[in-house]
N, C-alpha and C. Protein backbone atom coordinates (compact mmCIF):
# COMPACT_ATOMS: atom_id res chain seq x y z
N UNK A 1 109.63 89.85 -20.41
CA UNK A 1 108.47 89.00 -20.71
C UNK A 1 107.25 89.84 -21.06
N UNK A 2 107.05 90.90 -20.11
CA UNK A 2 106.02 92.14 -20.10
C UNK A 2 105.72 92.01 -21.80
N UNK A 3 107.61 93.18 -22.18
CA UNK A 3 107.06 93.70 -23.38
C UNK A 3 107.16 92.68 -24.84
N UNK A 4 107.43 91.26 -24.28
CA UNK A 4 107.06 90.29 -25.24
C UNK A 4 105.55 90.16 -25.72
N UNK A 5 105.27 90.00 -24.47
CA UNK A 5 103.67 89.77 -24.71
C UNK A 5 102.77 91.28 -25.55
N UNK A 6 103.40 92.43 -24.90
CA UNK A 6 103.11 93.57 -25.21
C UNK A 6 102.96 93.46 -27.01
N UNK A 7 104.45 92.94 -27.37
CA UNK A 7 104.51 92.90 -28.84
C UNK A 7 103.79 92.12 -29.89
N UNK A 8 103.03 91.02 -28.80
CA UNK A 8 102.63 89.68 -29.65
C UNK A 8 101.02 90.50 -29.49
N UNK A 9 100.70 91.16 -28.62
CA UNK A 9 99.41 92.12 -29.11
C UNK A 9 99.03 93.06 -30.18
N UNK A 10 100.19 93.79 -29.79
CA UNK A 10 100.24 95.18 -31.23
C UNK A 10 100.17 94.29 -32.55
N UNK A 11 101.08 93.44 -32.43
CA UNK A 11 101.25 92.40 -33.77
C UNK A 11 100.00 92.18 -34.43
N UNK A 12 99.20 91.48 -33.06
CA UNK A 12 97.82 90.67 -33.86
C UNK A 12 97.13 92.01 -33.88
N UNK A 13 97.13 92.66 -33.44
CA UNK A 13 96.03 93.71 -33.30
C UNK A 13 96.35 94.83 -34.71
N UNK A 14 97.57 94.50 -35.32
CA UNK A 14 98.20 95.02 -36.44
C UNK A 14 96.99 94.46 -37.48
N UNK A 15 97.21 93.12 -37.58
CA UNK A 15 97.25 91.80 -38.50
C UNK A 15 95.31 91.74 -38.83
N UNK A 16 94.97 92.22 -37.44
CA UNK A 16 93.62 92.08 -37.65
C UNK A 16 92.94 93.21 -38.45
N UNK A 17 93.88 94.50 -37.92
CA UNK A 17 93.00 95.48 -38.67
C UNK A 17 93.60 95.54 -40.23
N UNK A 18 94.87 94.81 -40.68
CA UNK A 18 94.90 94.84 -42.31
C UNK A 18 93.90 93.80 -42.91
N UNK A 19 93.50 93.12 -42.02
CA UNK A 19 92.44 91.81 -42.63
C UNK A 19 90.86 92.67 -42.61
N UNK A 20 90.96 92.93 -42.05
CA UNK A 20 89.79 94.05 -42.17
C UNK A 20 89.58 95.23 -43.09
N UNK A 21 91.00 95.42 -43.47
CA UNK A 21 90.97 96.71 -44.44
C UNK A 21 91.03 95.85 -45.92
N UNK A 22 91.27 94.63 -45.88
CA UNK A 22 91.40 93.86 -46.88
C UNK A 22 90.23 93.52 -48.14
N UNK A 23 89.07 93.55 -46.89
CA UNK A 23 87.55 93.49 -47.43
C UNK A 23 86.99 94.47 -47.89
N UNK A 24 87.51 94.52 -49.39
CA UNK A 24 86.90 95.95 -49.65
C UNK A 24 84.98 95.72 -50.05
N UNK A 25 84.34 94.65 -49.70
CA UNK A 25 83.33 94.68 -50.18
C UNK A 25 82.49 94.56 -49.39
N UNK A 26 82.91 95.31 -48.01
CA UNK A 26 82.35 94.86 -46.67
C UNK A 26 82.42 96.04 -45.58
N UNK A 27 81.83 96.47 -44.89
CA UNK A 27 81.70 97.76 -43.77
C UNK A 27 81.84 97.26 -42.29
N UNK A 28 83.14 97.71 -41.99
CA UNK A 28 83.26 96.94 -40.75
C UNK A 28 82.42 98.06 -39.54
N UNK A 29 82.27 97.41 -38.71
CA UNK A 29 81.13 98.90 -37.43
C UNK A 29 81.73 97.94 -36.36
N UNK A 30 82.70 98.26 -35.67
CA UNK A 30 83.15 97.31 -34.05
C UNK A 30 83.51 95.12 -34.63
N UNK A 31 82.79 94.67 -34.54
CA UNK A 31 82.51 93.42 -34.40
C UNK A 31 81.83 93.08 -35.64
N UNK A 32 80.78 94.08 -35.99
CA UNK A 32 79.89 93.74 -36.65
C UNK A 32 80.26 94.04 -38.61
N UNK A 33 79.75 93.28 -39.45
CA UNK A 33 80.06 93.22 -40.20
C UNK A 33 78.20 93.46 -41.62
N UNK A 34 78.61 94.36 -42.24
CA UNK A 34 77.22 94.61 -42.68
C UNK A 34 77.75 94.81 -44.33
N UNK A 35 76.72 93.69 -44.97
CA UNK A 35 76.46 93.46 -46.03
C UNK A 35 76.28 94.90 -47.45
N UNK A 36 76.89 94.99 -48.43
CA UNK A 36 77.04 96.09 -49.15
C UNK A 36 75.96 95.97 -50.25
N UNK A 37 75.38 96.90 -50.56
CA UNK A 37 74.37 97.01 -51.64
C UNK A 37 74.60 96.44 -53.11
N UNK A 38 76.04 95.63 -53.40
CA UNK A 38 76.70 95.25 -54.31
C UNK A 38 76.39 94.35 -53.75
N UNK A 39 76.66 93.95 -53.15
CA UNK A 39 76.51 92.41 -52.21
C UNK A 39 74.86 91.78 -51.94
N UNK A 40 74.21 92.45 -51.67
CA UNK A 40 72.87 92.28 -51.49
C UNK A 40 71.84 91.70 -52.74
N UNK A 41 72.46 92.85 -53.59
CA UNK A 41 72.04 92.66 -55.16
C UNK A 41 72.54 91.81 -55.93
N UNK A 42 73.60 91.34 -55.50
CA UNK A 42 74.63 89.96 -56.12
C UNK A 42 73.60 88.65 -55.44
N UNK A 43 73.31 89.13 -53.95
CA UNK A 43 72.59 87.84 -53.34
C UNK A 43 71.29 87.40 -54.07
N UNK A 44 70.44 88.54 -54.19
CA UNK A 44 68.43 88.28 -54.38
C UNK A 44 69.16 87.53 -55.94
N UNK A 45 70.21 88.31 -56.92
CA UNK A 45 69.88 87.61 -57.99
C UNK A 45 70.45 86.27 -58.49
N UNK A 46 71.41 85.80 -57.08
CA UNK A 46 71.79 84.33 -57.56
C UNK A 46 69.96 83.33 -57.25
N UNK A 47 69.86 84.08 -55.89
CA UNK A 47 68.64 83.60 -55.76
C UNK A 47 67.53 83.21 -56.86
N UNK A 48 66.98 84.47 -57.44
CA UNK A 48 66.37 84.53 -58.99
C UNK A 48 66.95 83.89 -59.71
N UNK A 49 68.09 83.69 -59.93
CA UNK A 49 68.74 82.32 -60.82
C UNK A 49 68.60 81.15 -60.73
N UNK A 50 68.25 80.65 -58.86
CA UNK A 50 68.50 79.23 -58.90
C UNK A 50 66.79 78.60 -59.67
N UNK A 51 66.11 79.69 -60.30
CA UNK A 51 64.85 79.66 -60.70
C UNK A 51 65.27 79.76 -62.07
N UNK A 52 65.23 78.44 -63.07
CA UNK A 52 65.58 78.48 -64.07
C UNK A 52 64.37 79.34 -65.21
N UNK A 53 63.42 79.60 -64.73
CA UNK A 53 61.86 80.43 -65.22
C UNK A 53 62.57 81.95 -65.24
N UNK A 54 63.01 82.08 -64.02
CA UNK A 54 63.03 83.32 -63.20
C UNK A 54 64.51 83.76 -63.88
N UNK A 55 65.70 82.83 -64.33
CA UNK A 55 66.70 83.38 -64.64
C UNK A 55 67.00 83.87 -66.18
N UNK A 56 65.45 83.46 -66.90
CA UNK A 56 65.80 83.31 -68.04
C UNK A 56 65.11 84.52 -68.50
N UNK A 57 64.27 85.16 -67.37
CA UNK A 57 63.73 86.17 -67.63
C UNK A 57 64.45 87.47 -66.72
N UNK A 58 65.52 87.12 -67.14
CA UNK A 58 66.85 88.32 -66.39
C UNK A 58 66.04 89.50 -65.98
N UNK A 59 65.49 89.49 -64.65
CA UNK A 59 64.85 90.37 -63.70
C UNK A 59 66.13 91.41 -63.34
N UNK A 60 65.76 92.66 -63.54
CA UNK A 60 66.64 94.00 -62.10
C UNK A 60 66.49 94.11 -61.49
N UNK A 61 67.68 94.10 -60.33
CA UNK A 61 67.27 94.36 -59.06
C UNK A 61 68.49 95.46 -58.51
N UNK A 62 67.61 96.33 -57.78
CA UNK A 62 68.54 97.37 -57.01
C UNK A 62 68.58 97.28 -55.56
N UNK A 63 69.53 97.74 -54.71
CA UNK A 63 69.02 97.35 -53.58
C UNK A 63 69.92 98.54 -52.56
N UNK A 64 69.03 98.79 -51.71
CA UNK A 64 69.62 99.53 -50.78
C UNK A 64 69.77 99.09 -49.03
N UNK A 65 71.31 98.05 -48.87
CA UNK A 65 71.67 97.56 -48.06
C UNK A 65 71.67 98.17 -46.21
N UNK A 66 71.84 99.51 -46.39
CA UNK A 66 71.82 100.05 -44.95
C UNK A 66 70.38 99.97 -44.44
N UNK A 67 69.53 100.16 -45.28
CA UNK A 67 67.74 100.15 -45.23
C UNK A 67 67.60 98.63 -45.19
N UNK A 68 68.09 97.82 -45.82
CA UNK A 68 67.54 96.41 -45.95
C UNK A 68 66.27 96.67 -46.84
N UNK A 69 66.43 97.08 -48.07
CA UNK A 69 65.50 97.52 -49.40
C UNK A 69 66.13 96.93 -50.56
N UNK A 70 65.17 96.37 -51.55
CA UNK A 70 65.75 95.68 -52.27
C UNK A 70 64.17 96.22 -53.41
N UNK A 71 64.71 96.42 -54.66
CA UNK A 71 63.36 96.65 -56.29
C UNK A 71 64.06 95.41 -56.94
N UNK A 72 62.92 94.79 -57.11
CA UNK A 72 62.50 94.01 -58.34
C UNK A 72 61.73 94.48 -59.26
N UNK A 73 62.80 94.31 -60.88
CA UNK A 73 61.87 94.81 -61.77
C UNK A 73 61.67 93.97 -63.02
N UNK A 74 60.86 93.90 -64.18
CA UNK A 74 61.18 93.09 -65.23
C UNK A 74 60.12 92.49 -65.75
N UNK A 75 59.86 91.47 -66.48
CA UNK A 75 58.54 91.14 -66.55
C UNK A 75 58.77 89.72 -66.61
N UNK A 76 57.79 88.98 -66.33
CA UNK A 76 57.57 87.26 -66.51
C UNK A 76 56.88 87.00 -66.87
N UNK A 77 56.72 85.36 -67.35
CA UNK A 77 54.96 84.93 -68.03
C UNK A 77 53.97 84.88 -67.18
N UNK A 78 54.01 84.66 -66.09
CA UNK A 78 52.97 84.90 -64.85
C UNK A 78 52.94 84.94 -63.53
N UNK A 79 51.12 85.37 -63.31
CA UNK A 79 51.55 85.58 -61.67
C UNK A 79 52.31 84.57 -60.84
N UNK A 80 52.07 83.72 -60.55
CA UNK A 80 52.93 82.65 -60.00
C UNK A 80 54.38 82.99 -60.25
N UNK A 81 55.17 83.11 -61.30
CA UNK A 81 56.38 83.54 -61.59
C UNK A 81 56.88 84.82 -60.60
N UNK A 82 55.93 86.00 -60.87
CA UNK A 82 55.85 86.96 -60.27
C UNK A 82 55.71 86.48 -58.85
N UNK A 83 54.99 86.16 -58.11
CA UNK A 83 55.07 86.09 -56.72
C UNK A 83 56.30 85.09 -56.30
N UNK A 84 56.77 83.98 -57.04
CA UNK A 84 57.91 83.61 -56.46
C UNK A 84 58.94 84.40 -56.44
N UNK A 85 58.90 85.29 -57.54
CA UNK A 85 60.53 86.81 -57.31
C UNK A 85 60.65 87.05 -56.59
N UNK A 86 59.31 87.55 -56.00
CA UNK A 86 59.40 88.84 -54.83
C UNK A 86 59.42 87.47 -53.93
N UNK A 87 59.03 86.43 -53.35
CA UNK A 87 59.26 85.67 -52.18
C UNK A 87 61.04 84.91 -51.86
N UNK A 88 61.86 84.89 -53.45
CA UNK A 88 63.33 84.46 -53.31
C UNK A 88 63.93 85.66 -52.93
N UNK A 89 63.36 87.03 -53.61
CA UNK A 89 64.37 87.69 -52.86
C UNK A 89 64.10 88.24 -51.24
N UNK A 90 62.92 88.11 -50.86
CA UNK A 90 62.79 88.52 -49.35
C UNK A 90 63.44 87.41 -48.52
N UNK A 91 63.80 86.11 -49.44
CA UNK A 91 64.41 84.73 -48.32
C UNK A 91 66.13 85.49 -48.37
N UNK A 92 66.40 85.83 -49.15
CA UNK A 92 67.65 86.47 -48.88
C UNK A 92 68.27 86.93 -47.79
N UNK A 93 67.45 87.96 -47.32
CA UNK A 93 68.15 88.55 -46.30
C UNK A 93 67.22 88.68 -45.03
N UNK A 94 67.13 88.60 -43.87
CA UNK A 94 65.78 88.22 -43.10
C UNK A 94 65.68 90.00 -42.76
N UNK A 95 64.25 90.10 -43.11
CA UNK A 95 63.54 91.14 -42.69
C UNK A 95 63.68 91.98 -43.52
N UNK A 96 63.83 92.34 -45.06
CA UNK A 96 64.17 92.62 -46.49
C UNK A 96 63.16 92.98 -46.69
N UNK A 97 62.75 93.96 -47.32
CA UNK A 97 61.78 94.65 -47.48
C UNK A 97 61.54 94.71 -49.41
N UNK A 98 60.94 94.50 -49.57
CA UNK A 98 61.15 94.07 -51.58
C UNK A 98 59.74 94.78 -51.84
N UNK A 99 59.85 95.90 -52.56
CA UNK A 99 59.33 96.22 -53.63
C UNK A 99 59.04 95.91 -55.01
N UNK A 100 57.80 95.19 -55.16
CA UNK A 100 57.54 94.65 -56.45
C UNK A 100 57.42 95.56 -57.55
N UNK A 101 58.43 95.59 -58.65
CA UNK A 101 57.73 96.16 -60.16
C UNK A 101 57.91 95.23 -60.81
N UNK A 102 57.67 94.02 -60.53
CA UNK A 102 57.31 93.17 -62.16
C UNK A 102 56.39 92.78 -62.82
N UNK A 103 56.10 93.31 -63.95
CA UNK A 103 55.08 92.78 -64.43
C UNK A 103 54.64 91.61 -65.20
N UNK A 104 53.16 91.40 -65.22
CA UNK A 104 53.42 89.72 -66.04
C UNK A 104 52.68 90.14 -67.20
N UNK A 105 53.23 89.51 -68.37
CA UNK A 105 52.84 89.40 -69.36
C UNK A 105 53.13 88.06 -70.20
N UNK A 106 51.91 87.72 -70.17
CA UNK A 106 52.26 85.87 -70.37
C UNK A 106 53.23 85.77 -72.05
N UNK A 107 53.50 85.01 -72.56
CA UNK A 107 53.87 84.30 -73.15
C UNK A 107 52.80 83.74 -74.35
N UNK A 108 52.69 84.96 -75.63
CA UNK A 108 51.97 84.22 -76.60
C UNK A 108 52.65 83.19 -77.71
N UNK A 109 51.89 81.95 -77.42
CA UNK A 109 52.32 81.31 -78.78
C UNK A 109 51.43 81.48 -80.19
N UNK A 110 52.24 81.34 -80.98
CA UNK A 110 51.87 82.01 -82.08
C UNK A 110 51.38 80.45 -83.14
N UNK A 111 50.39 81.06 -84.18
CA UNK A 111 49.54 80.18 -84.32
C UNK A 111 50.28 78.51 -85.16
N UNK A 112 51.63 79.15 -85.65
CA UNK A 112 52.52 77.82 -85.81
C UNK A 112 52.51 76.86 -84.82
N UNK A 113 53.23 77.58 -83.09
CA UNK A 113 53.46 76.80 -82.37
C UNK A 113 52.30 75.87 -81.74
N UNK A 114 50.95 76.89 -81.94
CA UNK A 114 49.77 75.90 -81.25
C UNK A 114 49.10 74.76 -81.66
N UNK A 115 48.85 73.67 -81.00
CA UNK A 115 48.86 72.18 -81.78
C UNK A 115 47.53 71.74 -81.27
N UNK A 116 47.13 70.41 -82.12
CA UNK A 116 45.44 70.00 -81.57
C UNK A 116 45.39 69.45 -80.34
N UNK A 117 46.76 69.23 -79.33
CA UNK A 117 46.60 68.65 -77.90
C UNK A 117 46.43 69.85 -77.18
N UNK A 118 47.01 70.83 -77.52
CA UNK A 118 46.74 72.25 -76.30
C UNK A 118 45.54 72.41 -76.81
N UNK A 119 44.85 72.55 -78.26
CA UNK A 119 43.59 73.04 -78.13
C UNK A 119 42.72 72.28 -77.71
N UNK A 120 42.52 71.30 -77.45
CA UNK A 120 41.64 69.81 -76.58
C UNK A 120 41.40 70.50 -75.52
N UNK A 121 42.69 70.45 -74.74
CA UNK A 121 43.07 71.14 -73.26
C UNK A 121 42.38 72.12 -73.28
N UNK A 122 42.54 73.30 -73.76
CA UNK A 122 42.01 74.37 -74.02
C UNK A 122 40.42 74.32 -73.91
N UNK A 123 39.33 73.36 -74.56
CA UNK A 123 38.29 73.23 -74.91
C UNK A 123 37.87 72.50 -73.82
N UNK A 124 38.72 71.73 -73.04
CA UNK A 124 37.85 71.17 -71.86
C UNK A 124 37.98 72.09 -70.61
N UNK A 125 38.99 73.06 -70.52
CA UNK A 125 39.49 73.80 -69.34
C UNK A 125 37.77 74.72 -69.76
N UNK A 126 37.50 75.45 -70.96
CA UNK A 126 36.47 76.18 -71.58
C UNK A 126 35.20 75.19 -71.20
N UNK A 127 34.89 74.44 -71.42
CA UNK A 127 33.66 73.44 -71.15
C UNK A 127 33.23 73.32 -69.34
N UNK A 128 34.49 73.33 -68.43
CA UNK A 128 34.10 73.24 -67.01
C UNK A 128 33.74 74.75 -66.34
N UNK A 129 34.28 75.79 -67.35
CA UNK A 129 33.67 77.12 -67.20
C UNK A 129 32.67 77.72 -68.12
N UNK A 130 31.95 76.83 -68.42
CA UNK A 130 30.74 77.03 -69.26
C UNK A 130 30.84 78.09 -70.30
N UNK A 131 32.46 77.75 -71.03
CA UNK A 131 32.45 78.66 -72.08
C UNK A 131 32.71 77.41 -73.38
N UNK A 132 32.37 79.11 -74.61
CA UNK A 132 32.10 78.03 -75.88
C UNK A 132 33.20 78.57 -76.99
N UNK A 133 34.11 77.29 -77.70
CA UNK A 133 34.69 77.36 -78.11
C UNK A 133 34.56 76.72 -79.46
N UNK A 134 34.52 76.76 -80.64
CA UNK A 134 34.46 76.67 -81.76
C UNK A 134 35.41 75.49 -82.45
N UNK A 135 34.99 74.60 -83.81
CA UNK A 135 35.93 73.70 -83.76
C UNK A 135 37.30 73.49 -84.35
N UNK A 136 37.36 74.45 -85.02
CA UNK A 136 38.84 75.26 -85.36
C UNK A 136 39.83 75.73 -84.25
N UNK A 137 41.35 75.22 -84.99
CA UNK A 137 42.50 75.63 -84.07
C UNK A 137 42.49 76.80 -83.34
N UNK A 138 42.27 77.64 -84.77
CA UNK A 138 41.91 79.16 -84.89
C UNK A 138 41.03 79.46 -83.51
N UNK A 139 40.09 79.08 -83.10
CA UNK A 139 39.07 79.54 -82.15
C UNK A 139 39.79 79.12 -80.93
N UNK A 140 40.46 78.25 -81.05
CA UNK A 140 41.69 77.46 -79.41
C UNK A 140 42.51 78.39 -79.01
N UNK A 141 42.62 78.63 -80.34
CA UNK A 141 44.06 79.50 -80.02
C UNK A 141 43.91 81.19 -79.32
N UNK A 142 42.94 81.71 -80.05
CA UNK A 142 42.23 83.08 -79.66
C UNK A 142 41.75 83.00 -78.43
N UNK A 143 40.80 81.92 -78.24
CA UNK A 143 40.25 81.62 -76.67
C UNK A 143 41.75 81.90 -75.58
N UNK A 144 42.37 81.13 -76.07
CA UNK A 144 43.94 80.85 -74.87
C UNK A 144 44.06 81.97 -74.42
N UNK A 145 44.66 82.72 -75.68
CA UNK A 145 45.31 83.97 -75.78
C UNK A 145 44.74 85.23 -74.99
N UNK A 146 43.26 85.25 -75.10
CA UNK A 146 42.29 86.04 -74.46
C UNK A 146 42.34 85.80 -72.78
N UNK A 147 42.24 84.45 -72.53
CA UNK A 147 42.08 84.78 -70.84
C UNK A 147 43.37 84.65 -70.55
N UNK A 148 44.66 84.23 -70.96
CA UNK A 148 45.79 84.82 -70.57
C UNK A 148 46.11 86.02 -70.31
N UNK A 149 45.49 86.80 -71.34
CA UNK A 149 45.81 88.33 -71.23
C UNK A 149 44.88 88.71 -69.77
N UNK A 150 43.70 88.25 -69.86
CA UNK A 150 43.02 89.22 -69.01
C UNK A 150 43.39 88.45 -67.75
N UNK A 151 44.31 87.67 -67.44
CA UNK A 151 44.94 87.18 -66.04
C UNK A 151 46.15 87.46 -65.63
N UNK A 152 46.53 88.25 -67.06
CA UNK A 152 47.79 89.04 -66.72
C UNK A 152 47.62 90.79 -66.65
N UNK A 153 45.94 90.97 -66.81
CA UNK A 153 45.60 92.58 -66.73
C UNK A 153 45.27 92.95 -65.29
N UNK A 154 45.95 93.51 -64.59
CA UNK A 154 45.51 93.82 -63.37
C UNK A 154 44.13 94.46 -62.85
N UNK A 155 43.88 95.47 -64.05
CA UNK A 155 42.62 96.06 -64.39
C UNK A 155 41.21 95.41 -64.62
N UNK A 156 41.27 93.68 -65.44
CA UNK A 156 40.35 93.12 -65.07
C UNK A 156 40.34 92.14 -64.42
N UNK A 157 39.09 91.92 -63.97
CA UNK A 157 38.53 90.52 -63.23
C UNK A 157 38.34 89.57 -63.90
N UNK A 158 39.40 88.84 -64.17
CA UNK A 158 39.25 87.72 -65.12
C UNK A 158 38.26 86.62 -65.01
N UNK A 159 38.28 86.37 -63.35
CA UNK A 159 37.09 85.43 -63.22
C UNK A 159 36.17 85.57 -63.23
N UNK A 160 35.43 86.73 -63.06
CA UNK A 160 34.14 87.54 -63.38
C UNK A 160 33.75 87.27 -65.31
N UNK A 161 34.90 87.14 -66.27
CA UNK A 161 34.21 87.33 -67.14
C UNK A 161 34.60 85.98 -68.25
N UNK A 162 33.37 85.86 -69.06
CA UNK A 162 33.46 84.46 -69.99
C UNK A 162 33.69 84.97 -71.62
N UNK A 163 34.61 84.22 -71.75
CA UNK A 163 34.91 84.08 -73.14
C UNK A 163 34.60 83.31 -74.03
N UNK A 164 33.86 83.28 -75.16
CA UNK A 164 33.36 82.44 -75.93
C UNK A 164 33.92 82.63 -77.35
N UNK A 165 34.40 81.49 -78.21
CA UNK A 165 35.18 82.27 -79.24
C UNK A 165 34.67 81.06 -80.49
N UNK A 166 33.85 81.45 -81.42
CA UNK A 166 33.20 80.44 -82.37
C UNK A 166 33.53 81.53 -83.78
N UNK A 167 34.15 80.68 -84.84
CA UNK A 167 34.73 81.26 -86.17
C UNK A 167 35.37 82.77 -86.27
N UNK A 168 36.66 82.60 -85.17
CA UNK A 168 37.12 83.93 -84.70
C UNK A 168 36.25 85.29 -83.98
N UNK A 169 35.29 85.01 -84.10
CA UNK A 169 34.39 85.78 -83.47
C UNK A 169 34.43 85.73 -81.75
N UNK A 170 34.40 86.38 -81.22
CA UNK A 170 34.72 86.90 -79.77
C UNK A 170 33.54 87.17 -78.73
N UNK A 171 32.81 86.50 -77.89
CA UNK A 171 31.90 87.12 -77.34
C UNK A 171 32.36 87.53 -75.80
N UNK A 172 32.33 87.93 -75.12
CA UNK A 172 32.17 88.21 -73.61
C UNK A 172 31.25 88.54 -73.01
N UNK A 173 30.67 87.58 -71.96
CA UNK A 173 30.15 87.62 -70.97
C UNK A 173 30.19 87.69 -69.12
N UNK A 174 29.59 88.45 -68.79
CA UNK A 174 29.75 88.20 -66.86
C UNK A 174 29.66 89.35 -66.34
N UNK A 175 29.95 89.55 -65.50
CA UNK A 175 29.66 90.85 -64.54
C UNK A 175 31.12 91.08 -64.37
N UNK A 176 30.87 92.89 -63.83
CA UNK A 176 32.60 93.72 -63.62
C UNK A 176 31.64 95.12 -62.68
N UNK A 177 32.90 95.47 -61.82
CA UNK A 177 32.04 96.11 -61.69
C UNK A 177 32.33 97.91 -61.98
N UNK A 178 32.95 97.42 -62.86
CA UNK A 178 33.11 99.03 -63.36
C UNK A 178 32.95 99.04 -64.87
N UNK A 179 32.19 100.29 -65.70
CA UNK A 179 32.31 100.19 -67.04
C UNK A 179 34.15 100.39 -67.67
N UNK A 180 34.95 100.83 -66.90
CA UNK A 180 36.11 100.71 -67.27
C UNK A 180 36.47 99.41 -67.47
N UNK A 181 36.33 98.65 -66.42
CA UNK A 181 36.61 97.02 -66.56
C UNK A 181 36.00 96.45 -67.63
N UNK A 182 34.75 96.67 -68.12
CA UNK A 182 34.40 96.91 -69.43
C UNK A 182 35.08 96.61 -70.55
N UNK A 183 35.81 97.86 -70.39
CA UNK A 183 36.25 98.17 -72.05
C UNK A 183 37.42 97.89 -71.85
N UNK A 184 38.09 97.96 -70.93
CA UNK A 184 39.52 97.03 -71.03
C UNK A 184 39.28 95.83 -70.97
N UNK A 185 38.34 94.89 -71.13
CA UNK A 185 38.18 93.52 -71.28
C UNK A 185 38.21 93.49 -72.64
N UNK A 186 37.16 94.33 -73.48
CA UNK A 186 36.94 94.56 -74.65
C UNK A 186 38.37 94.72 -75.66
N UNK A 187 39.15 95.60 -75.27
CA UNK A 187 40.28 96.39 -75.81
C UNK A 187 41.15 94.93 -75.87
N UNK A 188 41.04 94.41 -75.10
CA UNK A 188 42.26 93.39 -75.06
C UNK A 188 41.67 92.10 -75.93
N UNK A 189 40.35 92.04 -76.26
CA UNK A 189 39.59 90.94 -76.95
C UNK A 189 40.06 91.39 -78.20
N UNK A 190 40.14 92.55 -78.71
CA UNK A 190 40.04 93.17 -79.80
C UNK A 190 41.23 93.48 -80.56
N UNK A 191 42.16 93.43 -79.50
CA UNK A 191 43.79 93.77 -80.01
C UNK A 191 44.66 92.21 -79.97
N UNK A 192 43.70 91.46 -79.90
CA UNK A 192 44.70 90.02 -79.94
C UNK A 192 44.39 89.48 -81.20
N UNK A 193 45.34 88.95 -81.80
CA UNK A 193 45.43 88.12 -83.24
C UNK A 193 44.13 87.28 -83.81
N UNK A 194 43.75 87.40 -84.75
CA UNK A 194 42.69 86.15 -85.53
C UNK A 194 41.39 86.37 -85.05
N UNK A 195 41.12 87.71 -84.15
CA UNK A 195 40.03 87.97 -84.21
C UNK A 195 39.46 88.84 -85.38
N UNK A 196 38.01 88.29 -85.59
CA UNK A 196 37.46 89.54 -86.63
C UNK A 196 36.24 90.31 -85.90
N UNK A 197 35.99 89.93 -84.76
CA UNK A 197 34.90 90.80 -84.31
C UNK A 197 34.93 90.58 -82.94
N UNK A 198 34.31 91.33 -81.72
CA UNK A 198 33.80 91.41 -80.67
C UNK A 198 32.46 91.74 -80.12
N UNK A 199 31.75 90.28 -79.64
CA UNK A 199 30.70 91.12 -79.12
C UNK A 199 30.97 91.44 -77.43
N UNK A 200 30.63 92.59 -76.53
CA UNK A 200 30.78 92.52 -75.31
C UNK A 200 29.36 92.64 -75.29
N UNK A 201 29.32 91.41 -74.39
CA UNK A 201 28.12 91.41 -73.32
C UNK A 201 28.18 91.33 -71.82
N UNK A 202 29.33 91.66 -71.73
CA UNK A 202 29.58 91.80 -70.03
C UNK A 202 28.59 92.97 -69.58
N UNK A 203 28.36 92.43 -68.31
CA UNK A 203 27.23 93.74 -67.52
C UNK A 203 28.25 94.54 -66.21
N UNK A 204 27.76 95.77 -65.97
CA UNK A 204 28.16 96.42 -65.07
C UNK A 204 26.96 96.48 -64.03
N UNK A 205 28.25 95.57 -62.91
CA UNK A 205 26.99 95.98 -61.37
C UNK A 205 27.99 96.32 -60.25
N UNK A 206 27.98 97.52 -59.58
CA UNK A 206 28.58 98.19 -58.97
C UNK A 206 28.55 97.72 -57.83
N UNK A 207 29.42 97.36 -56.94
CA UNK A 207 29.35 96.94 -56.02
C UNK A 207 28.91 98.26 -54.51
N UNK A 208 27.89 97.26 -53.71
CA UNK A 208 27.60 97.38 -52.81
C UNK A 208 27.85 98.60 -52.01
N UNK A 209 27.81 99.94 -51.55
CA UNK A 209 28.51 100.66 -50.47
C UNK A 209 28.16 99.90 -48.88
N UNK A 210 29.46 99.89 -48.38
CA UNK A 210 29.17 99.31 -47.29
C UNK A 210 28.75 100.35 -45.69
């Protein structure tokens, strides 16, 4: 009876460790069972998928499973986009540590696709921020394009500065507080489509030492 029972042990104790050797996509440690860096990275990006925004902008991700480290990289149309990446893949795995590289870079439409209902929109969103917009498509469209960019420039303070855009002409106004912030407001007024001129009138006031 002894070495019955004896045998019906070795058996399972056989059975368990080929089921274990079976998982090749898996690290067995005693009991415990720990998730593979193939596996991890398979997880954040079904995640990023179930985000039809997020899947269409096929993000990379690498990940280093023994650390519980995971890079996001890639770019999207915006911040919002961007901060939901990095928040699906930290729901992944609890206590995931995610390194953001994505950057945003919105989404220009080009002057075919832009129509007289976005530029309305456009002109009243401009009117409650006491900016001035011109009565041409042309001036809707440049306006858009301009504070998109500078809300996708990390470098400026977008809300600090006003855009005014009358017969392609470009003005900027507001405070920054660096002359760099400046001219990268400028640079980006200047390198976007259907403009013919820029004036900057943004001011530099340095903030405070505390």
């Amino acid at each position: 009876m002894l070495r019955t029972v004896l045998s019906a042990i070795i058996v399972l104790s056989v059975a368990a460790f080929l089921i274990a050797c079976d998982e090749p996509n898996s690290t067995v440690t005693g009991s415990k069972t720990t998730m593979t860096d193939s596996e991890l990275e398979n997880s954040i990006r079904a995640k990023l998928s179930s985000d039809s925004q997020l899947k269409a902008a096929n993000l990379t991700v690498s990940a280093n499973a023994a650390r519980n480290e995971a890079t996001v990289s890639g770019t999207v149309d915006s911040q919002a986009l961007r901060t939901k990446a990095v928040e699906l893949a930290r729901s992944t795995n609890a206590g995931l540590k995610v390194t953001d590289k994505v950057d945003v870079k919105p989404h220009e439409l080009t002057r075919a696709e832009y129509t007289a209902d976005q530029a309305r929109s456009e002109r009243t969103k401009a009117k409650d921020l006491k900016e001035t917009i011109g009565d041409s498509l042309d001036d809707a469209w440049i306006h858009a394009k301009i504070v998109a960019k500078l809300i996708g420039d990390s470098n400026t303070p977008e809300r600090k500065i006003n855009v005014d855009v009358v017969n392609n002409v470009v003005t900027l106004r507001g405070t920054v507080d660096t002359g760099t912030q400046k001219l990268d407001a400028e640079r980006i007024a200047r390198s976007t489509d259907g403009v013919k001129n820029v004036n900057n009138q943004i001011k530099v006031v340095a903030k405070a030492k505390a």
